[in-house]
C-alpha atoms as a PDB file:
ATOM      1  CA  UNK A   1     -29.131 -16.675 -39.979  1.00  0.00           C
ATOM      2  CA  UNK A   2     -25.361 -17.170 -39.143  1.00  0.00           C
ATOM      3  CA  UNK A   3     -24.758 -13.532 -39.870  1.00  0.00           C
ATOM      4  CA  UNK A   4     -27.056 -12.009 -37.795  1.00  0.00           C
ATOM      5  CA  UNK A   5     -25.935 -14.700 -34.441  1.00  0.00           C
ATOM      6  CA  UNK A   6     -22.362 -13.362 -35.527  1.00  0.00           C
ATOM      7  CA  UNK A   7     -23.807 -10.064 -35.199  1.00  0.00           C
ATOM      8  CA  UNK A   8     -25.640 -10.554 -31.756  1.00  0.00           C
ATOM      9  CA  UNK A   9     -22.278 -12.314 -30.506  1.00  0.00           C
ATOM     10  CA  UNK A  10     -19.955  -9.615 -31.326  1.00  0.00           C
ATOM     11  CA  UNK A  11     -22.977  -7.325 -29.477  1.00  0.00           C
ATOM     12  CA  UNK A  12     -22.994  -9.253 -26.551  1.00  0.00           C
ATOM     13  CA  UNK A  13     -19.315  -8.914 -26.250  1.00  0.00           C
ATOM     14  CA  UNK A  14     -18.903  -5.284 -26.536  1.00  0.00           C
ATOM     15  CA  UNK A  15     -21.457  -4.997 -23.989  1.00  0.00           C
ATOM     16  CA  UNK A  16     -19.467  -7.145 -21.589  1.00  0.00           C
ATOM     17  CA  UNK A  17     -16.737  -5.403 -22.477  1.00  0.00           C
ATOM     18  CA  UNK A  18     -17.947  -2.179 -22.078  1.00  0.00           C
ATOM     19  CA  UNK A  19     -19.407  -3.557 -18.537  1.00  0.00           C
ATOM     20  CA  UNK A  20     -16.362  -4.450 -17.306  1.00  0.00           C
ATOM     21  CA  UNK A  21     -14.440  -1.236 -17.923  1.00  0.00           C
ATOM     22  CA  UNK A  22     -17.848   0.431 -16.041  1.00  0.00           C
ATOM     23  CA  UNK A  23     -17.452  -1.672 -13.487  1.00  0.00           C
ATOM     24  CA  UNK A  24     -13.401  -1.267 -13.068  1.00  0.00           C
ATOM     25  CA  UNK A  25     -14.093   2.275 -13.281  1.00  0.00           C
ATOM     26  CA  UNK A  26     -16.226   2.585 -10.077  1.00  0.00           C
ATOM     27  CA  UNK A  27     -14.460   0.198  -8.154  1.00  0.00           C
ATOM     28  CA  UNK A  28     -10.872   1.922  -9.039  1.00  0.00           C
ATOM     29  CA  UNK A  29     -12.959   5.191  -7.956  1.00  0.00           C
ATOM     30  CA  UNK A  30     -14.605   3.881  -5.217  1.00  0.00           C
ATOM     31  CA  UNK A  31     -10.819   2.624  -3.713  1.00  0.00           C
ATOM     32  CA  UNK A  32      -9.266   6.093  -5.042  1.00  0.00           C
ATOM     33  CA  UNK A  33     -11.674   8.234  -2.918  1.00  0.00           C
ATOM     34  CA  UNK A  34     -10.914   5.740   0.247  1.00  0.00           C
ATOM     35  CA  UNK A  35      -7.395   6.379   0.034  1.00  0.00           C
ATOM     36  CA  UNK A  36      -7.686  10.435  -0.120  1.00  0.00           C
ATOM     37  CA  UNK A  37      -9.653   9.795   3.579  1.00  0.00           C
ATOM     38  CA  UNK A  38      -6.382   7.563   4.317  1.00  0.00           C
ATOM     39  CA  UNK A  39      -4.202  10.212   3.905  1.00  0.00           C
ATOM     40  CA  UNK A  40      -6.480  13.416   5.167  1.00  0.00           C
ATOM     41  CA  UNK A  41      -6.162  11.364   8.208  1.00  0.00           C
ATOM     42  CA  UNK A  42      -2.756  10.428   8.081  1.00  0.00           C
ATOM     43  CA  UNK A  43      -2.056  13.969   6.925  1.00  0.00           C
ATOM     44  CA  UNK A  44      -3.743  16.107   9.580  1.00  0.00           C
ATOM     45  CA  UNK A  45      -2.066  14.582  12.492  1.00  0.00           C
ATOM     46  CA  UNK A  46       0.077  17.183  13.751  1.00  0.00           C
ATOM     47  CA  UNK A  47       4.040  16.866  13.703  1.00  0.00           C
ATOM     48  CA  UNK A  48       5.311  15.277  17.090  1.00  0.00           C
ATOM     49  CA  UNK A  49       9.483  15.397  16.289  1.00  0.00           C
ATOM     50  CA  UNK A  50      10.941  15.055  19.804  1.00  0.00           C
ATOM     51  CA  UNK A  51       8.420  11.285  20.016  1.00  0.00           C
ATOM     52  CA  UNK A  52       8.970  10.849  16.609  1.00  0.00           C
ATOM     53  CA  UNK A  53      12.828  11.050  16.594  1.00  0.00           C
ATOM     54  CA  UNK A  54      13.113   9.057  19.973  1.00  0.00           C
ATOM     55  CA  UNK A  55      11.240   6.235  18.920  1.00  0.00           C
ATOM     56  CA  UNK A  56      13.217   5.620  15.669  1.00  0.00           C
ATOM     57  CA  UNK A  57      16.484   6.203  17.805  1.00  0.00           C
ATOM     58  CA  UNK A  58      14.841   3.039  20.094  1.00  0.00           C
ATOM     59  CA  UNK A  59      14.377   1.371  16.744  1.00  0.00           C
ATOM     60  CA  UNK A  60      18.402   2.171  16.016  1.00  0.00           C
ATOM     61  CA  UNK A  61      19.194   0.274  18.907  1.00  0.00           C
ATOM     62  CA  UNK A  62      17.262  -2.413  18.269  1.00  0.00           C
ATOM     63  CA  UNK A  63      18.874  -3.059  14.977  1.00  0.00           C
ATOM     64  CA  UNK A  64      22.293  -2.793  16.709  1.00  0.00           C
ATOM     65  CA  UNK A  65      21.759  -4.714  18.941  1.00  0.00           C
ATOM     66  CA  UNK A  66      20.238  -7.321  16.290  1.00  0.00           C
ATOM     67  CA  UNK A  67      23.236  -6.653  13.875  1.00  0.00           C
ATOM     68  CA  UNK A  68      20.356  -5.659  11.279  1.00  0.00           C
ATOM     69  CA  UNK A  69      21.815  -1.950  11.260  1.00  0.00           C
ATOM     70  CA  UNK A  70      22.660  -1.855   7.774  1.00  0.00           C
ATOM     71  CA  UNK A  71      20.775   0.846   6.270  1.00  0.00           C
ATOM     72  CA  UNK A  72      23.305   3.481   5.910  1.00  0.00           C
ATOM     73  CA  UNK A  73      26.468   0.935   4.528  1.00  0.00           C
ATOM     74  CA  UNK A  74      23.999  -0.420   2.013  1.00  0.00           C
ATOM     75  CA  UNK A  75      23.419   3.610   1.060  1.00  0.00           C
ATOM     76  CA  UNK A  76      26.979   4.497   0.761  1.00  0.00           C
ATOM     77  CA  UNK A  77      27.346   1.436  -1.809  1.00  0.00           C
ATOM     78  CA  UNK A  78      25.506   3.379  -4.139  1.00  0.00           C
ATOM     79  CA  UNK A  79      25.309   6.842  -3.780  1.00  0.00           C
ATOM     80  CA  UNK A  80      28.577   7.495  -6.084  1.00  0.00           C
ATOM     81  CA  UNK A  81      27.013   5.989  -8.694  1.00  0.00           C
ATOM     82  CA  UNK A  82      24.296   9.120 -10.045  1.00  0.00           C
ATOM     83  CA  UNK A  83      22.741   7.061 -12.949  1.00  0.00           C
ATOM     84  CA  UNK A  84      21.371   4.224  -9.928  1.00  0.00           C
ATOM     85  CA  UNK A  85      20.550   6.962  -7.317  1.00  0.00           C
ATOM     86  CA  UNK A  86      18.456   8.875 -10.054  1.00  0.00           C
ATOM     87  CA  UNK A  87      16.889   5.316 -11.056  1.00  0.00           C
ATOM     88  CA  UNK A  88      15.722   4.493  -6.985  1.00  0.00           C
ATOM     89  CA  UNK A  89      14.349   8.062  -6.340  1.00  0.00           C
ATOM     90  CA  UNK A  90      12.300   7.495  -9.475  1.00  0.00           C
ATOM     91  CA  UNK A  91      11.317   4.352  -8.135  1.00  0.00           C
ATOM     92  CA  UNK A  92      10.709   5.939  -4.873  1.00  0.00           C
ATOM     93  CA  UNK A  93       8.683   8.270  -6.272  1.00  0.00           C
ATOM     94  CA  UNK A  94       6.602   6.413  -9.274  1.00  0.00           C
ATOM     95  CA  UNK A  95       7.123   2.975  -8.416  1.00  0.00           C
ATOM     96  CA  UNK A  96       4.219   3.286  -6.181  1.00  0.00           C
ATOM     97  CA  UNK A  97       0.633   4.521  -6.641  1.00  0.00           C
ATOM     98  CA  UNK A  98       1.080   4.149 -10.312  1.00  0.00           C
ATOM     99  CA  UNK A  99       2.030   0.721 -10.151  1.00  0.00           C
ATOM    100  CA  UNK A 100      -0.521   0.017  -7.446  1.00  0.00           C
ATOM    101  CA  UNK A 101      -3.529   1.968 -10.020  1.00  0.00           C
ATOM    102  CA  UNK A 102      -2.120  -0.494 -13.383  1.00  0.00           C
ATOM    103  CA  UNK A 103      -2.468  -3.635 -10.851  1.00  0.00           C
ATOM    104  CA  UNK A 104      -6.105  -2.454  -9.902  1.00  0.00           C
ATOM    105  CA  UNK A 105      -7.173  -2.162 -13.164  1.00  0.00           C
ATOM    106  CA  UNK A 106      -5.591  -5.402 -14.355  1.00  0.00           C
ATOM    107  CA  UNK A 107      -7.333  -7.069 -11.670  1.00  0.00           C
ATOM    108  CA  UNK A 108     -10.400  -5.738 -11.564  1.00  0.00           C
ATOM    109  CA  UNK A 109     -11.096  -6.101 -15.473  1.00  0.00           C
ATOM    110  CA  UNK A 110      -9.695 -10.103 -14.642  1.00  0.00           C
ATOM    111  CA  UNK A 111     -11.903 -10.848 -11.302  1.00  0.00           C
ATOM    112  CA  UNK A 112     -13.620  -8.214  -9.334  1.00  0.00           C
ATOM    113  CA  UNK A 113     -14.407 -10.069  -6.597  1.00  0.00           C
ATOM    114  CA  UNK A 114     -10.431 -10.779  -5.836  1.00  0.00           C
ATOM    115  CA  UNK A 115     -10.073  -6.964  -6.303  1.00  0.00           C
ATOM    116  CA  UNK A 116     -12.540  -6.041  -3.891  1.00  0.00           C
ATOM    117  CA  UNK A 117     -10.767  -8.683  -1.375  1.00  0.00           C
ATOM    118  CA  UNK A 118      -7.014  -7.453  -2.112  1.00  0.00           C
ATOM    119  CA  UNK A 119      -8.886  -3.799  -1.766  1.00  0.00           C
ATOM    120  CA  UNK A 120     -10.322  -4.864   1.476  1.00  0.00           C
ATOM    121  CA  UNK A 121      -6.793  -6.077   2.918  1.00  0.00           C
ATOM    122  CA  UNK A 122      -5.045  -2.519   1.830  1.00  0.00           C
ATOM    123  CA  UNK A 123      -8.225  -1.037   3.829  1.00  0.00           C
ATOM    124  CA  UNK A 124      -7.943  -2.751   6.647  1.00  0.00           C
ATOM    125  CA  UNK A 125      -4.168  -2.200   6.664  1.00  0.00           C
ATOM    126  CA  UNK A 126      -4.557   1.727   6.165  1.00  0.00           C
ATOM    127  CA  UNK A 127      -6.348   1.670   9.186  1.00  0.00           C
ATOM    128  CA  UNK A 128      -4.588  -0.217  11.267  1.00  0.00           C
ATOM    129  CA  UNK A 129      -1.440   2.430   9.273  1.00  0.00           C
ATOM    130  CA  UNK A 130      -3.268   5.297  10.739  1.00  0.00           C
ATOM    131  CA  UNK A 131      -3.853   4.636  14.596  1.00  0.00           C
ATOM    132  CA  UNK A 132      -0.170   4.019  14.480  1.00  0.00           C
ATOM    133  CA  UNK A 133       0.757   6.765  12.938  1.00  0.00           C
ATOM    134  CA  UNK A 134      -0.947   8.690  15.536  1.00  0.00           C
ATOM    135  CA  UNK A 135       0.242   6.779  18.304  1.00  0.00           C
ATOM    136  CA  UNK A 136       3.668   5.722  17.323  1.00  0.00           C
ATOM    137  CA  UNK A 137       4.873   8.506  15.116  1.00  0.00           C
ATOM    138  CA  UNK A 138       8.075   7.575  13.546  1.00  0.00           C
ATOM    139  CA  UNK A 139      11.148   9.588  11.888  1.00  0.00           C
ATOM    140  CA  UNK A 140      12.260   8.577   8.528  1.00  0.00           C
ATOM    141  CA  UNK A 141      16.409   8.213   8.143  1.00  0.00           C
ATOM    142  CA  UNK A 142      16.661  10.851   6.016  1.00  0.00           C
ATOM    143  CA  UNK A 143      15.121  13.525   8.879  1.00  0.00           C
ATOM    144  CA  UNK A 144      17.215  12.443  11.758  1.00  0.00           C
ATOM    145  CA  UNK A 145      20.300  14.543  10.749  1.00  0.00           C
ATOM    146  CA  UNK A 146      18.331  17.483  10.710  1.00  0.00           C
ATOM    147  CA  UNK A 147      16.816  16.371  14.265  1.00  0.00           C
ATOM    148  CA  UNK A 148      20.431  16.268  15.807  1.00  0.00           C
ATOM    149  CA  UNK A 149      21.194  13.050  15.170  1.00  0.00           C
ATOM    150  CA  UNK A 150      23.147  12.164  12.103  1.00  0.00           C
ATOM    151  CA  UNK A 151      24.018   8.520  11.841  1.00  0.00           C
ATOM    152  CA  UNK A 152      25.042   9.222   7.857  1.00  0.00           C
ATOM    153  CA  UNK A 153      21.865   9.062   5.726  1.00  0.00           C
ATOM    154  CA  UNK A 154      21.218  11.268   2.805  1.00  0.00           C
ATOM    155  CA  UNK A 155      18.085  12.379   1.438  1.00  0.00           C
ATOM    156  CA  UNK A 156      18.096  11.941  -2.150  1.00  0.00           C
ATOM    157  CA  UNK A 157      14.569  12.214  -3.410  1.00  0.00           C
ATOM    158  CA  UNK A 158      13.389  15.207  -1.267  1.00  0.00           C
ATOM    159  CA  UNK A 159      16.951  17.371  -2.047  1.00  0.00           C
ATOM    160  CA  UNK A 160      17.212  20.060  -4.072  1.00  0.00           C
ATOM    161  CA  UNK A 161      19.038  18.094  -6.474  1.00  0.00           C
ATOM    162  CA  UNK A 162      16.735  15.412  -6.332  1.00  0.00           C
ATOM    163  CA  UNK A 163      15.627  14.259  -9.958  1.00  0.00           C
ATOM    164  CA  UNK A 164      12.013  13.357  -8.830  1.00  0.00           C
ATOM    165  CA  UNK A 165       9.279  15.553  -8.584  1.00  0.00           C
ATOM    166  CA  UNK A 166       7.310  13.949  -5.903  1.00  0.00           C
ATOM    167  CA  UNK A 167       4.465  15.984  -4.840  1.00  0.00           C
ATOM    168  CA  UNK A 168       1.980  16.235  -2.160  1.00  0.00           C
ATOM    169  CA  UNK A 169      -0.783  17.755  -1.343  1.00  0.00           C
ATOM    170  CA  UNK A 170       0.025  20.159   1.871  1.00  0.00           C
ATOM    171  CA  UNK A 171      -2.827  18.226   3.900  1.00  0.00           C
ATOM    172  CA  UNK A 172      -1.657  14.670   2.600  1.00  0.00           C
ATOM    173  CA  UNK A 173       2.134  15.431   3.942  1.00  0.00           C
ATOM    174  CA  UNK A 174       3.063  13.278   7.392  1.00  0.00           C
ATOM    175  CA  UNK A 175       7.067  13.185   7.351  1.00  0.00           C
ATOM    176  CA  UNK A 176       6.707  11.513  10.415  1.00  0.00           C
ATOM    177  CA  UNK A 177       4.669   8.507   8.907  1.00  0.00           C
ATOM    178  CA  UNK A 178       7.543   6.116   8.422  1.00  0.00           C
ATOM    179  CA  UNK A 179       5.936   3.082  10.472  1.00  0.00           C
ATOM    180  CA  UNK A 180       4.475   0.867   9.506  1.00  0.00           C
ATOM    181  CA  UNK A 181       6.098   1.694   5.589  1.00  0.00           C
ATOM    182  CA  UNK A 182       3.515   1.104   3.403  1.00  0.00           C
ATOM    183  CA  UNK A 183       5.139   2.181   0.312  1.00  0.00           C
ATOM    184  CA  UNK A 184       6.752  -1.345   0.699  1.00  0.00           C
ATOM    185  CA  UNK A 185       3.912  -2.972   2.414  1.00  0.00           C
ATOM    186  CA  UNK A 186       1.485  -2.312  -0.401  1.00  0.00           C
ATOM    187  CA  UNK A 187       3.866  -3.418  -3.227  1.00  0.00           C
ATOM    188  CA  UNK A 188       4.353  -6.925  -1.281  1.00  0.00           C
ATOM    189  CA  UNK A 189       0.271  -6.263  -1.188  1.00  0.00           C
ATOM    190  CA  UNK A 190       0.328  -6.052  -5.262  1.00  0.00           C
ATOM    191  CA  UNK A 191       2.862  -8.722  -5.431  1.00  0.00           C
ATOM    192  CA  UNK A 192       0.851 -10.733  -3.065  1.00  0.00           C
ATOM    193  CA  UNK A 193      -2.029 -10.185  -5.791  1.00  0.00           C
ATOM    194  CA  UNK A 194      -0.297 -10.944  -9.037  1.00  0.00           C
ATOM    195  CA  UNK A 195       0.952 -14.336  -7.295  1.00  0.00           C
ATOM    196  CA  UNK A 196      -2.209 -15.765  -6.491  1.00  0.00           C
ATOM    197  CA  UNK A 197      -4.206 -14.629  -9.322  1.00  0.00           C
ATOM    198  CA  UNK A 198      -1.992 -16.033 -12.369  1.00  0.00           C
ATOM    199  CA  UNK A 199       0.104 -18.700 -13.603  1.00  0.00           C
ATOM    200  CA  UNK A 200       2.281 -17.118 -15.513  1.00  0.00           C
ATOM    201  CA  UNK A 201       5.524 -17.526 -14.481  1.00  0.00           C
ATOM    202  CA  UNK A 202       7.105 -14.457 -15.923  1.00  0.00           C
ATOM    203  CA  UNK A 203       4.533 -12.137 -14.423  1.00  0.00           C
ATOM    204  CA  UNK A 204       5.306 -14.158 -10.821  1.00  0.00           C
ATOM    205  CA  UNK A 205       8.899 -13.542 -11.280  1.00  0.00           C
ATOM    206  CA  UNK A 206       7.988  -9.896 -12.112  1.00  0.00           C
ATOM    207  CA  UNK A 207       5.833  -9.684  -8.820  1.00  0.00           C
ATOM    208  CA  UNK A 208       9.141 -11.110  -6.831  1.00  0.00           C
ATOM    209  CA  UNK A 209      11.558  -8.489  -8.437  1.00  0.00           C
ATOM    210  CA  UNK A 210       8.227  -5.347  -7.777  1.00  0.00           C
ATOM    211  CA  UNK A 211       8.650  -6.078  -4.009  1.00  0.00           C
ATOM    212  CA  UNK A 212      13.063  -6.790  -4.076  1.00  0.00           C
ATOM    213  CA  UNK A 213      13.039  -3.538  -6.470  1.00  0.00           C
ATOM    214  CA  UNK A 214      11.165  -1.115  -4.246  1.00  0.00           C
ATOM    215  CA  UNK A 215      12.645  -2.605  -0.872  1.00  0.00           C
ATOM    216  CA  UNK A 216      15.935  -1.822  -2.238  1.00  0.00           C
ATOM    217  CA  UNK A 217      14.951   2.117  -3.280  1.00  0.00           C
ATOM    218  CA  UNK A 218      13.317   2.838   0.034  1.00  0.00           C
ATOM    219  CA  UNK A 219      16.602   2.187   1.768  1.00  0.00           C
ATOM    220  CA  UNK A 220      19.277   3.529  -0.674  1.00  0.00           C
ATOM    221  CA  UNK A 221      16.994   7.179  -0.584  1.00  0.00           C
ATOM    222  CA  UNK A 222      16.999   6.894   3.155  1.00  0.00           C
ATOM    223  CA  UNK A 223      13.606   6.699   3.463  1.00  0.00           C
ATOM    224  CA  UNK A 224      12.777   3.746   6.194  1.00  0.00           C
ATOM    225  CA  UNK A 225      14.429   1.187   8.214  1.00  0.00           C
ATOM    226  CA  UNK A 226      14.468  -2.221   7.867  1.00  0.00           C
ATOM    227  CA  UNK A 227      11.964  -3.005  10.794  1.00  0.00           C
ATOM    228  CA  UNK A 228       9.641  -0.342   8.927  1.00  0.00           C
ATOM    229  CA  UNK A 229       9.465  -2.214   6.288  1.00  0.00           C
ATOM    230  CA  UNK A 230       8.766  -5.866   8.566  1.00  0.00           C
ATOM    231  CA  UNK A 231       6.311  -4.012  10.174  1.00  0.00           C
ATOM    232  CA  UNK A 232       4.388  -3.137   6.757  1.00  0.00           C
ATOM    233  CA  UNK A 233       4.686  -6.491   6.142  1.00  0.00           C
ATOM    234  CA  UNK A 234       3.447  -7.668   8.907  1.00  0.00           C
ATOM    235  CA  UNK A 235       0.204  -5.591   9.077  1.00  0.00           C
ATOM    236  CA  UNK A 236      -0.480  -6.534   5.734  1.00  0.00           C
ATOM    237  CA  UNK A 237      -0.106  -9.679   6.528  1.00  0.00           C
ATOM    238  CA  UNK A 238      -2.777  -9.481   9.735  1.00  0.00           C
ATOM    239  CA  UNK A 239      -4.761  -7.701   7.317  1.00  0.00           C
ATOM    240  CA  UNK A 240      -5.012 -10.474   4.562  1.00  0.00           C
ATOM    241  CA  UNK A 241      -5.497 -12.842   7.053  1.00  0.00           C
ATOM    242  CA  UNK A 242      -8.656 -11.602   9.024  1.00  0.00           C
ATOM    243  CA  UNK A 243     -10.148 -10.490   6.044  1.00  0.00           C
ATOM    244  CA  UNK A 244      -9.645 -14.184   4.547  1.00  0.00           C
ATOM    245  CA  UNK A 245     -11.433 -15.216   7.710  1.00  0.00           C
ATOM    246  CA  UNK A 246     -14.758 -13.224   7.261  1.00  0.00           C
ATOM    247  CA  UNK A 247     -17.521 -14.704   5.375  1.00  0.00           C
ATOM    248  CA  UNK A 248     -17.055 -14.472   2.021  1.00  0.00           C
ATOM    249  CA  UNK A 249     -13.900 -12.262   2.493  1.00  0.00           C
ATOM    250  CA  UNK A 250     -15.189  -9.187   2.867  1.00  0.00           C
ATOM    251  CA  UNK A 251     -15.849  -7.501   6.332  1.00  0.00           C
ATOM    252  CA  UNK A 252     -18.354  -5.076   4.250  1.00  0.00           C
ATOM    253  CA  UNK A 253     -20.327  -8.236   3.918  1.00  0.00           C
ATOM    254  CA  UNK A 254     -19.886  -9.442   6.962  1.00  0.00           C
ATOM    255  CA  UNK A 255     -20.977  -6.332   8.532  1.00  0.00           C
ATOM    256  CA  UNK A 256     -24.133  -5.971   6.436  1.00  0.00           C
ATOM    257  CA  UNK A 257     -24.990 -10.025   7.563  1.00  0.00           C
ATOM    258  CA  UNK A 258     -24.243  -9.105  11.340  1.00  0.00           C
ATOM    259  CA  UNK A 259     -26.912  -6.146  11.056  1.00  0.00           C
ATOM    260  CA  UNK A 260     -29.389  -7.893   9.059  1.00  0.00           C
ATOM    261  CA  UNK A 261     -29.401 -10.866  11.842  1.00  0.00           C
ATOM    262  CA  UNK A 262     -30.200  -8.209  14.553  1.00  0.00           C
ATOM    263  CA  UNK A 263     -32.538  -5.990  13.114  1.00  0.00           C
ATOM    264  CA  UNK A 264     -34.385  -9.950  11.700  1.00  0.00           C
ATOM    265  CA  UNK A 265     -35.770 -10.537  14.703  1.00  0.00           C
ATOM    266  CA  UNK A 266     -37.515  -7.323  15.849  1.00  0.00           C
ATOM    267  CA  UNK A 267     -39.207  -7.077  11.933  1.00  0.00           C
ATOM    268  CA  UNK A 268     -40.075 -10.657  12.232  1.00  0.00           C
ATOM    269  CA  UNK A 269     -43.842 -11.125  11.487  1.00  0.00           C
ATOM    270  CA  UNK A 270     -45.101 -12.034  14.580  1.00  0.00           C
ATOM    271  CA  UNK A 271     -45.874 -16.240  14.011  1.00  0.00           C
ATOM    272  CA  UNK A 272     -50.068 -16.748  14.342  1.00  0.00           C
ATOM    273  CA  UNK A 273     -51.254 -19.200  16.717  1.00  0.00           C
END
């Protein structure tokens, strides 16, 4: 009699098992095939350089001005050294979706619910990404030496001595993309998501150093500003918070119960008297 409840336990817990990795797998696919709309749209917008270079000479200034202009001194501290420029375009390159895909799972497998909401923020977030980055098309460092304007930066991932292969698809490529930056915006996302859903201390401290690590390769490759990356931040932010304050978290669901109570009323049986 033990045996066979041994038996039907170990049952019951491949089949949960096996339901979990089923359900990580749709939701993981489900988020994958949002984020190839996110950059079709993001992709297709066409290249604006004069607007594009202007504004990120505006956001220059504003650094200046704000004695946060330190993008291209904290560049030249490293670019002598190979080994740590090879290391940050990897980063650059790798330290991204990949890392973003291995926190989905983790999560996913641990709470799906959380997922959906941390999935919900980066959603909201990509599209508040996009209308920017049709309306406020921005220059990355490393492009503003080629637009006439060079204030020192090198391009070290995109070069032809570049040690990272980072490819995109032709109708996924924006170089003009570069606010808000979302390749550091999502990691504080991730980080964000690791904080809140374990104790662990050593895994917190790892989601600290994610965010430092990838803030630091994004500048030293001359990809974005500083106020690129605040603004990623910031919309992130926005976007955690609203979707904290809808029903349940999700905005899905809180569409589906703002529907539901106007089409109720019309399909109501009418009451007999």
């Amino acid at each position: 009699m033990q045996m066979a409840t041994h038996g039907q336990s170990e049952a019951t817990d491949r089949y949960a098992a096996a339901e979990r990795w089923r359900l990580a797998t749709y939701e993981v696919l489900g988020t994958a095939a949002i984020m190839v709309v996110y950059f079709l749209l993001r992709g297709v917008r066409p290249d604006d350089a004069q607007s594009s270079v202007s504004r990120s000479l505006a956001l220059i200034r504003f650094e200046q001005q704000s004695n946060l202009f330190w993008e291209v001194r904290i560049q030249q501290l490293f670019l002598h050294w190979g080994w740590v420029m090879d290391g940050a375009n990897l980063i650059y390159a790798w330290g991204h979706y990949p890392v973003l895909l291995a926190i989905a799972i983790w999560l996913v497998l641990k709470d799906p619910l959380r997922f959906r909401f941390v999935r919900n923020v980066m959603l909201v977030s990509a599209v508040v990404g996009v209308g920017t980055y049709w309306l406020l098309p921005a220059a990355p460092p490393r492009l503003m030496a080629l637009n006439g304007y060079d204030f020192g930066f090198t391009d070290t991932v995109h070069s032809a001595t570049s040690n990272a292969y980072y490819f995109q698809p032709g109708p996924f490529v924006n170089d003009y993309a570069a606010l808000p930056s979302f390749h550091f915006g999502w990691i504080l996302l991730a980080s964000a998501a690791m904080w809140v859903n374990t104790k662990r201390k050593l895994l917190r401290a790892g989601a600290v150093l994610m965010s430092v690590v990838m803030g630091w390769a994004i500048t030293v490759t001359g990809n974005h500003y500083f106020f690129d990356m605040i603004f990623g931040a910031i919309v992130v932010g926005f976007a955690w918070i609203l979707v904290s304050a809808l029903p349940g978290g999700s905005f899905v669901q809180a569409f589906r119960r703002l529907f539901a109570a106007r089409r109720s009323p019309r399909e109501a049986p009418a009451r007999q008297t």
